[in-house]
C-alpha atoms as a PDB file:
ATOM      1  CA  UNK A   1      93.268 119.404 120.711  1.00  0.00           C
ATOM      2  CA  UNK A   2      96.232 117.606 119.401  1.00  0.00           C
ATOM      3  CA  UNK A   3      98.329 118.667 116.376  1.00  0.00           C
ATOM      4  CA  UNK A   4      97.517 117.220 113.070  1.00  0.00           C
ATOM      5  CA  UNK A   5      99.957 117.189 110.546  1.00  0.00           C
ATOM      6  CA  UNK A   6      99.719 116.665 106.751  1.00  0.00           C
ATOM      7  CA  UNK A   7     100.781 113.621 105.460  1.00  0.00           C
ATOM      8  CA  UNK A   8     101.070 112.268 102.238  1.00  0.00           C
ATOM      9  CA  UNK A   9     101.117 108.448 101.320  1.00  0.00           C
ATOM     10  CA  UNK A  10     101.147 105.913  98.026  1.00  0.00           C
ATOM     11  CA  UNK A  11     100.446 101.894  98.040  1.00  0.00           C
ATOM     12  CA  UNK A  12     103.134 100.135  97.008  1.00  0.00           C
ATOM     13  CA  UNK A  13     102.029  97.515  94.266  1.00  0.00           C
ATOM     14  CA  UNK A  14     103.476  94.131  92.909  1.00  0.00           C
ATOM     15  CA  UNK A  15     102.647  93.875  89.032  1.00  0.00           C
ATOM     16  CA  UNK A  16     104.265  90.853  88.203  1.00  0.00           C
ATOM     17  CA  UNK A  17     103.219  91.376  84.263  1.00  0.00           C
ATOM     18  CA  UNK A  18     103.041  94.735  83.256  1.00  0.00           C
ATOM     19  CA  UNK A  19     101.254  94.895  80.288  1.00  0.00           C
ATOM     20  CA  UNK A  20      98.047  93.153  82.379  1.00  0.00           C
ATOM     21  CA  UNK A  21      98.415  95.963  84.733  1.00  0.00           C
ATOM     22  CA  UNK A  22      96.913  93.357  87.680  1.00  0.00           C
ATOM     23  CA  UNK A  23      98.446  93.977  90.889  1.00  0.00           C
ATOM     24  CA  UNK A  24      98.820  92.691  94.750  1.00  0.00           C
ATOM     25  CA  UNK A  25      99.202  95.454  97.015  1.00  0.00           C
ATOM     26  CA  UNK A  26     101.990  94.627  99.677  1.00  0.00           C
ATOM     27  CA  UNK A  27     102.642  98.235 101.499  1.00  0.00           C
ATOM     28  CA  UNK A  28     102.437 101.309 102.309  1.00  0.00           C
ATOM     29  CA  UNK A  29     105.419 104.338 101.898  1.00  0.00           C
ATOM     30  CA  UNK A  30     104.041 107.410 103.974  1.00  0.00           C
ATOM     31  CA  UNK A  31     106.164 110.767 104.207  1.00  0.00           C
ATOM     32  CA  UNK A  32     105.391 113.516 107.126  1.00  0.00           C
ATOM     33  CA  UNK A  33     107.310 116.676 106.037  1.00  0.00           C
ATOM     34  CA  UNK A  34     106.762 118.614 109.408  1.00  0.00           C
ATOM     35  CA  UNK A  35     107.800 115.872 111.639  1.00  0.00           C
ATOM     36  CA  UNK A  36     110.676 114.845 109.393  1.00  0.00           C
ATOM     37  CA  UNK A  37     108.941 111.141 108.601  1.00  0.00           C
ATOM     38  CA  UNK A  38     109.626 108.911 105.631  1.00  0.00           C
ATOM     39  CA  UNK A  39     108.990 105.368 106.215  1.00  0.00           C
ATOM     40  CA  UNK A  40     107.610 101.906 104.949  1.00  0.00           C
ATOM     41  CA  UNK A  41     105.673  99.071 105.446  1.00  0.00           C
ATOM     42  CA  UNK A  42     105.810  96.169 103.195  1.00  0.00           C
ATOM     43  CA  UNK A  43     104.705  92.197 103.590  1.00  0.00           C
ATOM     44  CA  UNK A  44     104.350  89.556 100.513  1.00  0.00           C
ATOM     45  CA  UNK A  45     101.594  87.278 100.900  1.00  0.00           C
ATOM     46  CA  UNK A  46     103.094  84.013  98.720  1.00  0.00           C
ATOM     47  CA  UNK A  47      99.923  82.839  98.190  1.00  0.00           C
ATOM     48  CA  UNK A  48      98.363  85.575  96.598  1.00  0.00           C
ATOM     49  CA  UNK A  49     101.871  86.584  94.564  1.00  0.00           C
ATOM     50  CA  UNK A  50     101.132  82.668  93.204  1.00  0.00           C
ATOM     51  CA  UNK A  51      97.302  82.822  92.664  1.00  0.00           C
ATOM     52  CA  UNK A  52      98.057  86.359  90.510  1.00  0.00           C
ATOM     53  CA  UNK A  53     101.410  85.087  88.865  1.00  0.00           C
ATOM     54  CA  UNK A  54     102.418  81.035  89.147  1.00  0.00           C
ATOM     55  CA  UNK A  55     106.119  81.502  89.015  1.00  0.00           C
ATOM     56  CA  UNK A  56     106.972  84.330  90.261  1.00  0.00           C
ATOM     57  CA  UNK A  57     109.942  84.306  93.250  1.00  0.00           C
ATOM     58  CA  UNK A  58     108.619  85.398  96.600  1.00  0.00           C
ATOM     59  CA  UNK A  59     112.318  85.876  97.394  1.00  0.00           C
ATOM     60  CA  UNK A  60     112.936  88.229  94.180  1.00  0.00           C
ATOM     61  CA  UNK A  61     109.968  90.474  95.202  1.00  0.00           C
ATOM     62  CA  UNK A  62     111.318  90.866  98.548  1.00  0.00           C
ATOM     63  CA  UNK A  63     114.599  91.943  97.411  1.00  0.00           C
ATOM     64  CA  UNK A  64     112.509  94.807  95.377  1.00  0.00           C
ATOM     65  CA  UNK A  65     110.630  95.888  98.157  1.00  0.00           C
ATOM     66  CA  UNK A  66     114.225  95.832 100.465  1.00  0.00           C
ATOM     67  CA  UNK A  67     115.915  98.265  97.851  1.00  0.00           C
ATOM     68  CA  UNK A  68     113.027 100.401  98.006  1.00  0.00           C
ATOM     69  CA  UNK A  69     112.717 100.548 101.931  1.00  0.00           C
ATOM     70  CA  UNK A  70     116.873 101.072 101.989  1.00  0.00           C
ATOM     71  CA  UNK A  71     116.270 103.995  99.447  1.00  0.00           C
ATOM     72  CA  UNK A  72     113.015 105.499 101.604  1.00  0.00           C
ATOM     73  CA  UNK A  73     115.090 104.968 104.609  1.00  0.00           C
ATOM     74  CA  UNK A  74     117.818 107.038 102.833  1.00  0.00           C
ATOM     75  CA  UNK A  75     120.582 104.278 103.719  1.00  0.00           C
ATOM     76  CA  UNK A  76     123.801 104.827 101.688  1.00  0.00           C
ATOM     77  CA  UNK A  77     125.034 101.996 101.657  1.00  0.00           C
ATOM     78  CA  UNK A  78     122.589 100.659  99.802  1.00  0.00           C
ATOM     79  CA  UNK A  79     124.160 101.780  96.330  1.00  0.00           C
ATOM     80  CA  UNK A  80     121.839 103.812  95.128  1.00  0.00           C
ATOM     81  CA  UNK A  81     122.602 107.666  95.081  1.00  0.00           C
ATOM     82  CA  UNK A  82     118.713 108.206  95.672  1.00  0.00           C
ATOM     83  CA  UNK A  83     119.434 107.681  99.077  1.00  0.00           C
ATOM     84  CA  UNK A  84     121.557 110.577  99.482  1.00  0.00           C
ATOM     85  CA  UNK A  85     118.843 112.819  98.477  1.00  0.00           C
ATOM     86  CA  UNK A  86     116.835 114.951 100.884  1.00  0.00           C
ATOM     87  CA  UNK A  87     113.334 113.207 102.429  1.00  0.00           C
ATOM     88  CA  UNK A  88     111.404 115.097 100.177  1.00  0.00           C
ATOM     89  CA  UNK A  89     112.956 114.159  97.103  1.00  0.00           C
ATOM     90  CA  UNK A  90     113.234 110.577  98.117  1.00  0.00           C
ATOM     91  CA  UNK A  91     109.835 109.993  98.138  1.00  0.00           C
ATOM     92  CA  UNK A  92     108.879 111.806  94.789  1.00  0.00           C
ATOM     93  CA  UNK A  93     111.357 109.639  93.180  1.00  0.00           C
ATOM     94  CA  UNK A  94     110.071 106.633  95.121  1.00  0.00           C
ATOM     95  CA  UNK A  95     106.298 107.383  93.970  1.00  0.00           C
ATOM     96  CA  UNK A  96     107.158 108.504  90.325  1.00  0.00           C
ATOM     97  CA  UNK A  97     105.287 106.521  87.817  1.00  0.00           C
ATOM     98  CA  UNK A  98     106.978 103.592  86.146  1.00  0.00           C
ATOM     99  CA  UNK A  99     106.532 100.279  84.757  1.00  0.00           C
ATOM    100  CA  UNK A 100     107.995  98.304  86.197  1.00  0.00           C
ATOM    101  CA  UNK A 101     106.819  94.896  88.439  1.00  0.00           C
ATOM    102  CA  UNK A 102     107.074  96.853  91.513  1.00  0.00           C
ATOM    103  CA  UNK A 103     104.872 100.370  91.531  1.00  0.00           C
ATOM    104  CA  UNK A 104     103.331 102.632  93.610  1.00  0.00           C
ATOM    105  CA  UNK A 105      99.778 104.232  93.388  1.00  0.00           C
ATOM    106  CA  UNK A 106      98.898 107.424  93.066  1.00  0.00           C
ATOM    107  CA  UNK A 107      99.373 109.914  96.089  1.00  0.00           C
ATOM    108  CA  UNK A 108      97.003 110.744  98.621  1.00  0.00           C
ATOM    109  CA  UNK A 109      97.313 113.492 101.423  1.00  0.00           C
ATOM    110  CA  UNK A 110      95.524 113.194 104.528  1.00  0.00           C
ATOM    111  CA  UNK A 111      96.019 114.455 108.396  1.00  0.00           C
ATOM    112  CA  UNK A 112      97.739 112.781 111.389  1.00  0.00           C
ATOM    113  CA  UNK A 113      98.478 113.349 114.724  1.00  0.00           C
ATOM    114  CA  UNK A 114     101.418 110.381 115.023  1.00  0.00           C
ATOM    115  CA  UNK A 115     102.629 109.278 111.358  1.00  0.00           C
ATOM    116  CA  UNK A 116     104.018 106.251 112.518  1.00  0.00           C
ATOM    117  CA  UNK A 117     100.846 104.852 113.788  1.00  0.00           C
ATOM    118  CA  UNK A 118      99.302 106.247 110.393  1.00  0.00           C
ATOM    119  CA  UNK A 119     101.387 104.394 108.799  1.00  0.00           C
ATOM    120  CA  UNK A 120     100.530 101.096 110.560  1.00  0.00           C
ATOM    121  CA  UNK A 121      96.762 102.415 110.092  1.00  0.00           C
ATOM    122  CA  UNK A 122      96.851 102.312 106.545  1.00  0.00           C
ATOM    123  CA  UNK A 123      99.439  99.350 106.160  1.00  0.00           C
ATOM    124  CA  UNK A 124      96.268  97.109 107.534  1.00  0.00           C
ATOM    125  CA  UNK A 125      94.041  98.825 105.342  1.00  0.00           C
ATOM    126  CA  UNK A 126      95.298  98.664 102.281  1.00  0.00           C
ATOM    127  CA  UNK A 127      97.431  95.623 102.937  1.00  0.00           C
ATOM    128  CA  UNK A 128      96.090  93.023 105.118  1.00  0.00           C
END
């Protein structure tokens, strides 16, 4: 039997006005502390973004959801001196609760035997 390995993950949410607390769910961060995996998935569906919130820059959310795959990926050049930080840290910083237009839901934990294609897994679950 293959190794499992626990795995925790959060859906990463657009909430293009707060205080309404609606949201489009466009990815997935999932982190793998045995095998050493932090990573992300993201896509913005325009259409949606527009049906939710008429206005709001497709090109503005993406730059959100660029800064917070350069800060998962723990890339220092990004600016941010999250990045520096340890895996581990990383992503409790990148799931903390905030309001702000681009969130994260709670955490779930689950088993894997390749994160990677866990990842993907849930990315079209919870995405697509």
């Amino acid at each position: 039997m293959p190794d499992r390995f626990l795995y925790e993950y959060a859906v990463l949410r657009i909430v293009p006005r707060v205080e309404r607390e609606e949201f489009i769910n466009v990815g997935v961060v999932l982190y793998c502390p045995s095998r050493g995996f932090l990573a992300c998935h993201s896509a913005v569906d325009a259409h949606r973004l527009n049906a939710l919130a008429p206005g709001t820059d497709p090109a503005e959310v993406e730059a959100y959801l660029d800064a917070f795959r350069l800060v998962c990926e723990g890339n220092r050049q990004c600016g941010s001196p999250i990045a520096s930080l340890p895996a581990a840290s990383r992503f409790r910083w990148l799931t903390a609760t905030r309001s702000t237009v681009l969130q994260t839901s709670k955490v779930h934990p689950g088993f894997c035997e390749d994160p990677e294609e866990t990842l993907k897994r849930l990315f079209q679950q919870q995405v697509k």
